[in-house]
C-alpha atoms as a PDB file:
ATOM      1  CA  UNK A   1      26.031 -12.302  22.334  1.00  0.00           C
ATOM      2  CA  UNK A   2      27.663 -14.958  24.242  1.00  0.00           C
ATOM      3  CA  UNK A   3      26.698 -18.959  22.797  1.00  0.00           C
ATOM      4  CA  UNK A   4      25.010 -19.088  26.154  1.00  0.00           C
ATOM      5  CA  UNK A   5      23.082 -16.469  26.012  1.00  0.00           C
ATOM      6  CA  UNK A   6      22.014 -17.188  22.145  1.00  0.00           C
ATOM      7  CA  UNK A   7      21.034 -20.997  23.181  1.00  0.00           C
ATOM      8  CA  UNK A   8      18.914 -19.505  26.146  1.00  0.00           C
ATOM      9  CA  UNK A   9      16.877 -16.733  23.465  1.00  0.00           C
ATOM     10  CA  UNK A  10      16.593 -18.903  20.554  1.00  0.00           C
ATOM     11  CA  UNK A  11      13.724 -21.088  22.499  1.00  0.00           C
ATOM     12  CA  UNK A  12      12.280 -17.911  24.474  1.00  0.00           C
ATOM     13  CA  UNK A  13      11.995 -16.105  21.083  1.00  0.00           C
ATOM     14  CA  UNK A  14      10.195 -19.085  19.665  1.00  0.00           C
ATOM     15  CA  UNK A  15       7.713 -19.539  22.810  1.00  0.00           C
ATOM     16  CA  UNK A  16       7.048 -15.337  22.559  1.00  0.00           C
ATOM     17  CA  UNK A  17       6.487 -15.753  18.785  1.00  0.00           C
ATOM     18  CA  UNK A  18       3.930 -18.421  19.185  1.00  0.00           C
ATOM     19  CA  UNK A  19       1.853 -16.383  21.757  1.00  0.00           C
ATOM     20  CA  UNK A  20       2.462 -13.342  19.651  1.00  0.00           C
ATOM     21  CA  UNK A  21       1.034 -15.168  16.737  1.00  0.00           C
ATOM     22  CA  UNK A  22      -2.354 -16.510  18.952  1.00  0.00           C
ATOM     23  CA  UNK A  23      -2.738 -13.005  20.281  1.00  0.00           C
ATOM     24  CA  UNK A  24      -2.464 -11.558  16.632  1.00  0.00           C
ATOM     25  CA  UNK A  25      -5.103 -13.963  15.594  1.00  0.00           C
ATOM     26  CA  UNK A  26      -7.316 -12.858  18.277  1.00  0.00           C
ATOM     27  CA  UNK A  27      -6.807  -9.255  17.822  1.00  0.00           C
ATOM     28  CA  UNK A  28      -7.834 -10.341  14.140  1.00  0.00           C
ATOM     29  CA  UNK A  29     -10.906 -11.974  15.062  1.00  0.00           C
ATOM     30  CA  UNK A  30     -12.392  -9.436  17.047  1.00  0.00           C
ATOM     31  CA  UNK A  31     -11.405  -6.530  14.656  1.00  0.00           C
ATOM     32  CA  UNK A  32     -12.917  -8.136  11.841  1.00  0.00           C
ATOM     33  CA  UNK A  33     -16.215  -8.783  14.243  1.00  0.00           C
ATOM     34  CA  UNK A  34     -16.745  -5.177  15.082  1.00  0.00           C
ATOM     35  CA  UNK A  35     -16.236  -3.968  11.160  1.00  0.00           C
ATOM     36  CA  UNK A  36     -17.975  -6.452   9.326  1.00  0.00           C
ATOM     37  CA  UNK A  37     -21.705  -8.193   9.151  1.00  0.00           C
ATOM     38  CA  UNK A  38     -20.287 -11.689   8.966  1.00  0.00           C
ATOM     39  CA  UNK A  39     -18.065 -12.263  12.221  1.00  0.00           C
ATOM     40  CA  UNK A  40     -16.303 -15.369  10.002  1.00  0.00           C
ATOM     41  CA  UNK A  41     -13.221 -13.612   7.855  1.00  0.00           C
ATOM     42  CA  UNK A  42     -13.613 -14.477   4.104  1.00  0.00           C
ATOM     43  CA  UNK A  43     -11.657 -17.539   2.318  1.00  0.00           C
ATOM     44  CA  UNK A  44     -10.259 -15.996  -0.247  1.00  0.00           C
ATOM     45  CA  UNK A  45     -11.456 -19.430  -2.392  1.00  0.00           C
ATOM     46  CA  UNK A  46     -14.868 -18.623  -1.222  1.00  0.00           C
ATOM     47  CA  UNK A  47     -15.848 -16.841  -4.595  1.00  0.00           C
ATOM     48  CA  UNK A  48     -19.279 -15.506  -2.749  1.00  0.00           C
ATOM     49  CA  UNK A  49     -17.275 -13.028  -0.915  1.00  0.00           C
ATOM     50  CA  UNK A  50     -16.595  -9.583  -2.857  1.00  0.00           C
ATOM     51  CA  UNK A  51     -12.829  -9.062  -3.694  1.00  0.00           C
ATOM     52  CA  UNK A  52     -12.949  -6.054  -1.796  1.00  0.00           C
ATOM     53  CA  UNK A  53     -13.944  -7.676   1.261  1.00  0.00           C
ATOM     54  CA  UNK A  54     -11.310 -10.431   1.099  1.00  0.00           C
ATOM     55  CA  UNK A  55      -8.463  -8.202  -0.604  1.00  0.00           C
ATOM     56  CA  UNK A  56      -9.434  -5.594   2.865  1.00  0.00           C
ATOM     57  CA  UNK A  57      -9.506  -8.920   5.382  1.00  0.00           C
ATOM     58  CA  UNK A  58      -6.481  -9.960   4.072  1.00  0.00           C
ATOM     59  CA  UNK A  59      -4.632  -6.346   4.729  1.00  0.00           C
ATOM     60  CA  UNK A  60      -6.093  -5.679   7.650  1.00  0.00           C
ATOM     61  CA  UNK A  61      -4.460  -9.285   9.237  1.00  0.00           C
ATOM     62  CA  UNK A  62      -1.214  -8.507   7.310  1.00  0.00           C
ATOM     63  CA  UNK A  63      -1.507  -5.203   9.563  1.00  0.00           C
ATOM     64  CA  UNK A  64      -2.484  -6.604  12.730  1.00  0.00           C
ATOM     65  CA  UNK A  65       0.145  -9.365  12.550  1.00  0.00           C
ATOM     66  CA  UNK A  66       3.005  -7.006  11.519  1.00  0.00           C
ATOM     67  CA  UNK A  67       2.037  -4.745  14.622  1.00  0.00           C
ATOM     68  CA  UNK A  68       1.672  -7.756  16.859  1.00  0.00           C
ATOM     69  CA  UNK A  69       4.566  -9.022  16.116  1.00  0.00           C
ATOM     70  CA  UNK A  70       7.038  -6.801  15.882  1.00  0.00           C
ATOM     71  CA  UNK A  71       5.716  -5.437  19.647  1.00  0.00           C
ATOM     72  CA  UNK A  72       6.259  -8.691  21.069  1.00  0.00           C
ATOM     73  CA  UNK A  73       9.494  -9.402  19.578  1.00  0.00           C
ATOM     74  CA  UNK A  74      10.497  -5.700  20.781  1.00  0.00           C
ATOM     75  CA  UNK A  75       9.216  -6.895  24.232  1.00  0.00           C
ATOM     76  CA  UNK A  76      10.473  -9.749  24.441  1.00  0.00           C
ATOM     77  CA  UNK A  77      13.961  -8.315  23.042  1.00  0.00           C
ATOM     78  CA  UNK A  78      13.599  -5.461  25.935  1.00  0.00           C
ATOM     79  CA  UNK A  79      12.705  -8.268  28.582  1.00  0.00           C
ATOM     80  CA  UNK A  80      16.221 -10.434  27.798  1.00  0.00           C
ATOM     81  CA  UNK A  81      18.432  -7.370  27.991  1.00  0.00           C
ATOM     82  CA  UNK A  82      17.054  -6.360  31.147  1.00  0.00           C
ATOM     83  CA  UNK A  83      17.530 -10.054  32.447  1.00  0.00           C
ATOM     84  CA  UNK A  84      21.007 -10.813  30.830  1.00  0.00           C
ATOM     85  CA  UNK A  85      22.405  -7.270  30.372  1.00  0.00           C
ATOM     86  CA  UNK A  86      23.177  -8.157  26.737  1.00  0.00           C
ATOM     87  CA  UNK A  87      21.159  -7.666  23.762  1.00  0.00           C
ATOM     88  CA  UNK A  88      19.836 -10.170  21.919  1.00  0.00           C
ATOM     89  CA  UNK A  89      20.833  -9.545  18.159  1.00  0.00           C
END
């Protein structure tokens, strides 16, 4: 990759991670909505909440955030090489 082309990714990778991370977050939210009685996810400090239900919050964003992001990155990866013609690693 030229030093052109890596100045022009770094900030589009940045901008595409930040979205990626909002949309994760709201792929989150309404998951944990349609699974559980209380729409709010559980602090894990909030020692009310069973471990089970924070231990399976917790996975389930670790999950959704893994998938989001690697799909946008892939995307967004896909997206520069059909722009530039190069690839972005």
């Amino acid at each position: 990759m030229s030093v052109v082309s890596k100045t022009f990714y770094k900030p589009l990778s940045l901008a595409t991670s930040v979205l990626g991370g909002v949309a994760a977050g709201a792929v989150f939210g309404q998951i944990w909505k349609r699974i559980s009685d209380d729409p709010d996810t559980p602090d894990p400090k909030d020692l009310r909440r069973s471990n089970g239900e924070v231990l399976a919050a917790a996975a389930l964003q670790g999950l959704v955030f893994g998938l989001v992001r690697a799909a946008v990155d892939r995307a967004g990866a896909k997206g520069y090489r059909a722009v530039t013609h190069e690839d972005p690693s």
